[in-house]
N, C-alpha and C. Protein backbone atom coordinates (compact mmCIF):
# COMPACT_ATOMS: atom_id res chain seq x y z
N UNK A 1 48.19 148.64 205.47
CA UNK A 1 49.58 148.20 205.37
C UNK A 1 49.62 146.67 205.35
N UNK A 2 50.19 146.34 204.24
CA UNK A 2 50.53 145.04 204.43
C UNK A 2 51.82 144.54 205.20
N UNK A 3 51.04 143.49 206.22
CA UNK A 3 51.84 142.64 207.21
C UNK A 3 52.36 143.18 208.55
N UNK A 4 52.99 143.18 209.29
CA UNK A 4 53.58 144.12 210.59
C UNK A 4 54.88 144.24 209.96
N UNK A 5 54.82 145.59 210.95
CA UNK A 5 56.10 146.49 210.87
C UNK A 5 57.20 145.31 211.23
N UNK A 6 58.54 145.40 210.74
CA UNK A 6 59.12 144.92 210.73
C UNK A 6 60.47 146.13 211.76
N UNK A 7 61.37 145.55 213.17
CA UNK A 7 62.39 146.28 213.77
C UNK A 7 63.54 145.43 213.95
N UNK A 8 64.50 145.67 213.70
CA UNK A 8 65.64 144.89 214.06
C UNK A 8 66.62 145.51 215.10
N UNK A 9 66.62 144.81 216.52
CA UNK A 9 67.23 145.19 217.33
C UNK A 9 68.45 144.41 217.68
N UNK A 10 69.79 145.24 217.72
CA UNK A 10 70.98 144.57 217.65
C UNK A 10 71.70 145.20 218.78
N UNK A 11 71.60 144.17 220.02
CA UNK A 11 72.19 144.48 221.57
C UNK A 11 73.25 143.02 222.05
N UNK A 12 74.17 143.06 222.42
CA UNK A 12 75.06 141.91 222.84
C UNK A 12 74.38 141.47 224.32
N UNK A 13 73.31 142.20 224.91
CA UNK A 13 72.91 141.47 226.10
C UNK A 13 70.98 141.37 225.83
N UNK A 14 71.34 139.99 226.32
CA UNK A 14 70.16 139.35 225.73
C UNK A 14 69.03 140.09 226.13
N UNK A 15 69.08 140.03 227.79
CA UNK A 15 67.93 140.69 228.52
C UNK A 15 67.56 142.22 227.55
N UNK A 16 68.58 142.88 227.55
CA UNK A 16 68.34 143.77 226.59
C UNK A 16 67.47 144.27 225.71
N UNK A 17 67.62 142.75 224.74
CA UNK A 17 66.98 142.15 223.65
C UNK A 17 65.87 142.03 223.92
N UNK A 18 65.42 140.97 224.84
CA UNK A 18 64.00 140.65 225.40
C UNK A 18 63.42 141.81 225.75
N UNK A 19 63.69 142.60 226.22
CA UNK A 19 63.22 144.44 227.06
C UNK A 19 62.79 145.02 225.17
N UNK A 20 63.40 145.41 224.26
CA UNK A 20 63.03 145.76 223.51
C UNK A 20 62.17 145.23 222.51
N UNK A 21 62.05 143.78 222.88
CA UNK A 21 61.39 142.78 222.02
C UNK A 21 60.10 142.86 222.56
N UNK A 22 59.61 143.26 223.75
CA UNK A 22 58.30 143.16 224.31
C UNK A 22 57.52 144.48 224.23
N UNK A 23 58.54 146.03 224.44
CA UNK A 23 58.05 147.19 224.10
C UNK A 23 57.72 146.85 222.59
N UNK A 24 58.33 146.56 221.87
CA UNK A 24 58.16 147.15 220.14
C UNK A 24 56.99 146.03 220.02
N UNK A 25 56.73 145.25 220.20
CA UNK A 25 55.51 143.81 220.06
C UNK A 25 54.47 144.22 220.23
N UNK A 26 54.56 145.03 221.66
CA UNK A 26 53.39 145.84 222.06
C UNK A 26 52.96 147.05 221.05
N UNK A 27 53.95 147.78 220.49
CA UNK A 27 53.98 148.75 219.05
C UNK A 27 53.37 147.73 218.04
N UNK A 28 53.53 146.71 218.09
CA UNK A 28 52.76 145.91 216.86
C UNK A 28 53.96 145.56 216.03
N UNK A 29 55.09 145.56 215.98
CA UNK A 29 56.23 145.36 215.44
C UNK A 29 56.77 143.74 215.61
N UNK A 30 57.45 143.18 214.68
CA UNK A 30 57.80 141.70 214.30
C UNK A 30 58.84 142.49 214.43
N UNK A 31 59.99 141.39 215.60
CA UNK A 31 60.90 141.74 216.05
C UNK A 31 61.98 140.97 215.68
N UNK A 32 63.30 141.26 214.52
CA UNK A 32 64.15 140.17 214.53
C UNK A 32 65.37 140.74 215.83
N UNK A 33 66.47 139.70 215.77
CA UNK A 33 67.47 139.80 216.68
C UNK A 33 68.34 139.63 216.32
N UNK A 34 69.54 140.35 216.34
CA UNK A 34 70.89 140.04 216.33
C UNK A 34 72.22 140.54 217.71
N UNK A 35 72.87 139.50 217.77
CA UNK A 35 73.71 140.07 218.83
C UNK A 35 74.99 140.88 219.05
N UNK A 36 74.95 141.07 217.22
CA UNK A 36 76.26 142.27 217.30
C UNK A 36 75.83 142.55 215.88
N UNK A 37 77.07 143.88 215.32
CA UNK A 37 76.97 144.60 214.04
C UNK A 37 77.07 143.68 212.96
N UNK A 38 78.20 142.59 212.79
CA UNK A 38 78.40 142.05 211.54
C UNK A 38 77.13 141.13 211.29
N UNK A 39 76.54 140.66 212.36
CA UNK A 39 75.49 139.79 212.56
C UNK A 39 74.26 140.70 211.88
N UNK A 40 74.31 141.85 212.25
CA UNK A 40 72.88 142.48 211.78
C UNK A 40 73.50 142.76 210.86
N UNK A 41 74.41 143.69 209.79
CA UNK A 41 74.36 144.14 208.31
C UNK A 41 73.84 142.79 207.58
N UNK A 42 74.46 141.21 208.01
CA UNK A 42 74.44 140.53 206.90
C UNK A 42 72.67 140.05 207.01
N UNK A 43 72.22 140.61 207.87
CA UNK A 43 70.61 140.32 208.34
C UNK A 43 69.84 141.49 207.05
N UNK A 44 70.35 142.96 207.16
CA UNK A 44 70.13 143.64 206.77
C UNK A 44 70.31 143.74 205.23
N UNK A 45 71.47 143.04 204.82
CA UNK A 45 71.82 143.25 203.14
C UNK A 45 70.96 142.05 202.71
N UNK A 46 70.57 141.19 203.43
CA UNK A 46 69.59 139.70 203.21
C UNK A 46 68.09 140.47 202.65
N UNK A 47 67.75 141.10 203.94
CA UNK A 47 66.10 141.53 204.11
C UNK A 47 65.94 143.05 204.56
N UNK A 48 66.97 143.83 204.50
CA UNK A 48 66.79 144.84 204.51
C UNK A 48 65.34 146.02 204.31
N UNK A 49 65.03 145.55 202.61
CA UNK A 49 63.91 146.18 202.66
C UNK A 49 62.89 146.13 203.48
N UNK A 50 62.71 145.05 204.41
CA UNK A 50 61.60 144.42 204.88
C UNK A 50 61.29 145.19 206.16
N UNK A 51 62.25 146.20 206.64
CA UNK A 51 62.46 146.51 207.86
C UNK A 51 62.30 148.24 208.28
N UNK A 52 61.64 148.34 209.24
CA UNK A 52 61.19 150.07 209.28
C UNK A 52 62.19 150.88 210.51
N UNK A 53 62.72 149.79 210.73
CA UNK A 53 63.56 150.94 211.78
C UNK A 53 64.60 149.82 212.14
N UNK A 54 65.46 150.00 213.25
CA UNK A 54 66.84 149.45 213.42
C UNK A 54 67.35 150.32 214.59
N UNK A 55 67.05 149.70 215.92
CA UNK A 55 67.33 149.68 217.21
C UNK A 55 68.99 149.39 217.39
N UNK A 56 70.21 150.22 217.57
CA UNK A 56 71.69 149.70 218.05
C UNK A 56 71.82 149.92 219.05
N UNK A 57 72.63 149.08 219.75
CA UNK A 57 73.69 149.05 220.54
C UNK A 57 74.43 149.57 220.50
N UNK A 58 75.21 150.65 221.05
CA UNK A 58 76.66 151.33 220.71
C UNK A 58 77.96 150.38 221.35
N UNK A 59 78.24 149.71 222.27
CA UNK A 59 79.79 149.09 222.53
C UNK A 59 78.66 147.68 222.37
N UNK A 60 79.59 147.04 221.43
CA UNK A 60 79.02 145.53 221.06
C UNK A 60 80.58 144.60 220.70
N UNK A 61 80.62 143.37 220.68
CA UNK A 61 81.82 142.82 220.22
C UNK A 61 81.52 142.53 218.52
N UNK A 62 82.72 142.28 218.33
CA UNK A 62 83.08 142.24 216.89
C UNK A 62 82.86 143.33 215.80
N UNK A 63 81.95 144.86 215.67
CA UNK A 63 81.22 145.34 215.20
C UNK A 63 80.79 146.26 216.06
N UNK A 64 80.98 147.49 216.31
CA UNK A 64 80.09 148.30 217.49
C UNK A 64 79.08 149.28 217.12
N UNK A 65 78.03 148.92 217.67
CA UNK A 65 76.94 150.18 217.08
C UNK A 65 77.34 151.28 216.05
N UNK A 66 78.33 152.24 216.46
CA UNK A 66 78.59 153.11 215.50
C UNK A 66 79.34 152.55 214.29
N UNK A 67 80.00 151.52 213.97
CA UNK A 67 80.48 150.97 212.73
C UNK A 67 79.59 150.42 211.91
N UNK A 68 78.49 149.86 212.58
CA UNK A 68 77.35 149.33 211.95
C UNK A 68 76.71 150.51 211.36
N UNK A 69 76.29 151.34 212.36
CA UNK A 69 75.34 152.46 211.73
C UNK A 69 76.03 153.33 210.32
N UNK A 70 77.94 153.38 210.39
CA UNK A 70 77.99 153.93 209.31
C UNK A 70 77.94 153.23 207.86
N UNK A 71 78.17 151.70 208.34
CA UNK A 71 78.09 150.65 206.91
C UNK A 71 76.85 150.96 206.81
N UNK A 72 75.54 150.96 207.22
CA UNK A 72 74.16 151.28 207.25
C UNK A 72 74.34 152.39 205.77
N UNK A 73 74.86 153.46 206.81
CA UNK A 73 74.75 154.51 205.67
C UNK A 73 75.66 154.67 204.25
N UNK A 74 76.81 153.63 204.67
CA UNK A 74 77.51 153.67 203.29
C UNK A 74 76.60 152.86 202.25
N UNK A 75 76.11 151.82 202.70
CA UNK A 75 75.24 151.04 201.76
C UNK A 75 74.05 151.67 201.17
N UNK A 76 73.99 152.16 200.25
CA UNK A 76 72.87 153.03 198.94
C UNK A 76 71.43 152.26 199.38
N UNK A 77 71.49 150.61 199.36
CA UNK A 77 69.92 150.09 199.56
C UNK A 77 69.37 149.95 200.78
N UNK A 78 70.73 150.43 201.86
CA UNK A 78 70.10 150.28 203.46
C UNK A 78 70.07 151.67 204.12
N UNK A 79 70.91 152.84 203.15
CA UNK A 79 70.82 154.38 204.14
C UNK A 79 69.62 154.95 204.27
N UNK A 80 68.92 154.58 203.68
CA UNK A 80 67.21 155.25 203.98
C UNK A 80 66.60 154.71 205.27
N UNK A 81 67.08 153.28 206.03
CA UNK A 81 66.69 152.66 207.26
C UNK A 81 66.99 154.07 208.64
N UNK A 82 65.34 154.09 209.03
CA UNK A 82 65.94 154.96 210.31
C UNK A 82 66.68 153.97 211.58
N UNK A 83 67.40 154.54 212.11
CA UNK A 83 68.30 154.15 213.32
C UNK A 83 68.07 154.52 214.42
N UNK A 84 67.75 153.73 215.25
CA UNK A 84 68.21 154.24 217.05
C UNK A 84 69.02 153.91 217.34
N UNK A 85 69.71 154.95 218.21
CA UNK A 85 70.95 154.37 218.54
C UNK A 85 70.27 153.96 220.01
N UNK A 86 70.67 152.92 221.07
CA UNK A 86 70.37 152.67 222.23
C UNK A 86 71.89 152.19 223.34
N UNK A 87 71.80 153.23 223.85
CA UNK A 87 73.13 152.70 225.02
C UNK A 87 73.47 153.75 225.81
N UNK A 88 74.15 153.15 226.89
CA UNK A 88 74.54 153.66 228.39
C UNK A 88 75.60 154.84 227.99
N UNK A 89 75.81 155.27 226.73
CA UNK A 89 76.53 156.16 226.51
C UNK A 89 76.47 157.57 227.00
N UNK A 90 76.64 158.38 228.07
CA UNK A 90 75.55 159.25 228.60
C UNK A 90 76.59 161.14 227.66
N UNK A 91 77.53 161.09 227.48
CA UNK A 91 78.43 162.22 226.92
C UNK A 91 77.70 162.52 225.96
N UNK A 92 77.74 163.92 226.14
CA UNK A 92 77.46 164.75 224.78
C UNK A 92 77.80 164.23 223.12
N UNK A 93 79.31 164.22 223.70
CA UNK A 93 80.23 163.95 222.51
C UNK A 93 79.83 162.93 222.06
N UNK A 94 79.34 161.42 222.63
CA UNK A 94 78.87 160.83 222.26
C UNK A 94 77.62 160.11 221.30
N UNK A 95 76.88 161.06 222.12
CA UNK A 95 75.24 161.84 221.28
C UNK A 95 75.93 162.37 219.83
N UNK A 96 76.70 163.42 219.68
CA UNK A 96 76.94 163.61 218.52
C UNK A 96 77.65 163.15 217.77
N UNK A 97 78.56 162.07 218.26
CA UNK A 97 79.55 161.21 217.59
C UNK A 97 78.45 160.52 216.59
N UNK A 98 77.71 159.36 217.46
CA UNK A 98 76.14 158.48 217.03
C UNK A 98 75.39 159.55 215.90
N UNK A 99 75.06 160.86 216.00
CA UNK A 99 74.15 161.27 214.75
C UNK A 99 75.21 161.93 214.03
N UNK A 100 76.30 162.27 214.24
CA UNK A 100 77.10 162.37 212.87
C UNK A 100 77.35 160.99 212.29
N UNK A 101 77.68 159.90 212.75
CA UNK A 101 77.71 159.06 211.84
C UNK A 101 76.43 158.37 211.09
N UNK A 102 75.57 159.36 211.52
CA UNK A 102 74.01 158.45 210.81
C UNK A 102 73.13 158.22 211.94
N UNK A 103 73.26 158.23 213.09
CA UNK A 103 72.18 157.75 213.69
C UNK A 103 70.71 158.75 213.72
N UNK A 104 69.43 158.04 213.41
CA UNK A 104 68.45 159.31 213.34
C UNK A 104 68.07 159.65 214.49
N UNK A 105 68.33 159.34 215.76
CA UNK A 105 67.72 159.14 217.02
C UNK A 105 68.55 158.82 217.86
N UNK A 106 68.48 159.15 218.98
CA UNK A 106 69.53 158.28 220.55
C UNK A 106 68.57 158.20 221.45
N UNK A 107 68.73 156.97 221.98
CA UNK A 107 67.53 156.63 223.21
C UNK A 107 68.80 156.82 224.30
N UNK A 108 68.66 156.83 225.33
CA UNK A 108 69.64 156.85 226.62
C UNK A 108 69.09 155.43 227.60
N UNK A 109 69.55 154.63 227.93
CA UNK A 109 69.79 153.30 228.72
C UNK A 109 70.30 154.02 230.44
N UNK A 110 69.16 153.74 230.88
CA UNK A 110 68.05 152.98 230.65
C UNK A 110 66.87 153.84 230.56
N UNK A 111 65.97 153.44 229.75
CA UNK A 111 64.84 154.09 229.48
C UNK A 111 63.58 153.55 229.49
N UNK A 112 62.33 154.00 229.65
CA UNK A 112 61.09 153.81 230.19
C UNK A 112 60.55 152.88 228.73
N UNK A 113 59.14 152.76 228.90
CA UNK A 113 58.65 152.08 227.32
C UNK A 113 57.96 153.90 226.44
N UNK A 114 57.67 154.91 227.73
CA UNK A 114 57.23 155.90 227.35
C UNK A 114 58.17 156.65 226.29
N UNK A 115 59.64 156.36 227.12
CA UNK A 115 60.51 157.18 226.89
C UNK A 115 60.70 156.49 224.33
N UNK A 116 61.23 155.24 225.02
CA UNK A 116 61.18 154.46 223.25
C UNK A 116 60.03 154.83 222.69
N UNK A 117 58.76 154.91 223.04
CA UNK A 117 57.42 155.58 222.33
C UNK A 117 57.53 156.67 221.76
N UNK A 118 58.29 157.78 222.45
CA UNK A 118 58.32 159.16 222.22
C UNK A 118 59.38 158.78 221.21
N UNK A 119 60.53 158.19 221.00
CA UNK A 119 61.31 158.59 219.92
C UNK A 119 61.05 157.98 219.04
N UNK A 120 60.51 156.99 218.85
CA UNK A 120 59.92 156.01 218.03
C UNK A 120 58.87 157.22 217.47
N UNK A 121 58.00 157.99 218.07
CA UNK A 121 56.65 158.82 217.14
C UNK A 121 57.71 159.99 216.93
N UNK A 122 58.90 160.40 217.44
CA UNK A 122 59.54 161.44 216.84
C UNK A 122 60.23 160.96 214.91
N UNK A 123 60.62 159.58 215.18
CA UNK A 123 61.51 159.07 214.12
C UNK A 123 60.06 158.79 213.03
N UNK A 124 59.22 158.91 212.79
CA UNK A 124 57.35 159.06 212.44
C UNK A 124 57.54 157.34 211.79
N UNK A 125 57.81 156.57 213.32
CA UNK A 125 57.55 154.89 212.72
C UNK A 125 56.53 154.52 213.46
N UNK A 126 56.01 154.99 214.64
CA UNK A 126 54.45 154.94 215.39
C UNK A 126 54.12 156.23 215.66
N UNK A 127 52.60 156.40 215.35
CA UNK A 127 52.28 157.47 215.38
C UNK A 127 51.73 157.66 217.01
């Protein structure tokens, strides 16, 4: 494979950020950052191709995880990007709100590095 995997994780709290920036590094993954939705699509319609997965946030300002994830999927050159969704969202309804609108995955907050490993080799972006 040429170059490292490329993940874009989009959380409004930094620490957050840093927590997922050090698991996925350790995956071998080049980690960009953004701190909300409008911030990551225009990251995404830029360099999109470049990128193997896409870590959200569900309650974010300006843009919230699930609005992002469905522009994700309305956009033809970015709906093939797999998605995690990541957040304190703990409801059912919620879980299925996130993969009806596209999400391929839900991590639950807070979660282990085991726990992101396992869905990360479920979503087949580390084996």
């Amino acid at each position: 494979m040429s170059g490292a995997m490329k993940a874009l994780v989009v959380d409004d709290s930094r620490a957050m950020r840093m927590i997922l920036r050090k698991q996925l590094s350790a995956q071998g993954f080049q980690v960009v950052e953004a701190s909300q939705g409008q911030e990551a699509l225009a990251c995404l319609r830029e360099h999109g191709a470049t990128f193997q997965i896409a870590l959200i946030d569900w309650n974010m300002p300006v843009m919230s995880g699930l609005e992002l994830i469905k522009a994700i999927r309305a956009d033809r050159e970015l709906s093939p990007l797999p998605v995690l969704m990541v957040t304190s969202e703990l409801e059912m309804s919620s879980v299925a709100q996130a993969l009806a609108a596209g999400a391929t995955e839900y991590l639950m907050k807070p979660f282990t590095p085991e726990g992101l490993n396992e869905k990360l080799g479920l979503m087949g972006v580390v084996s």
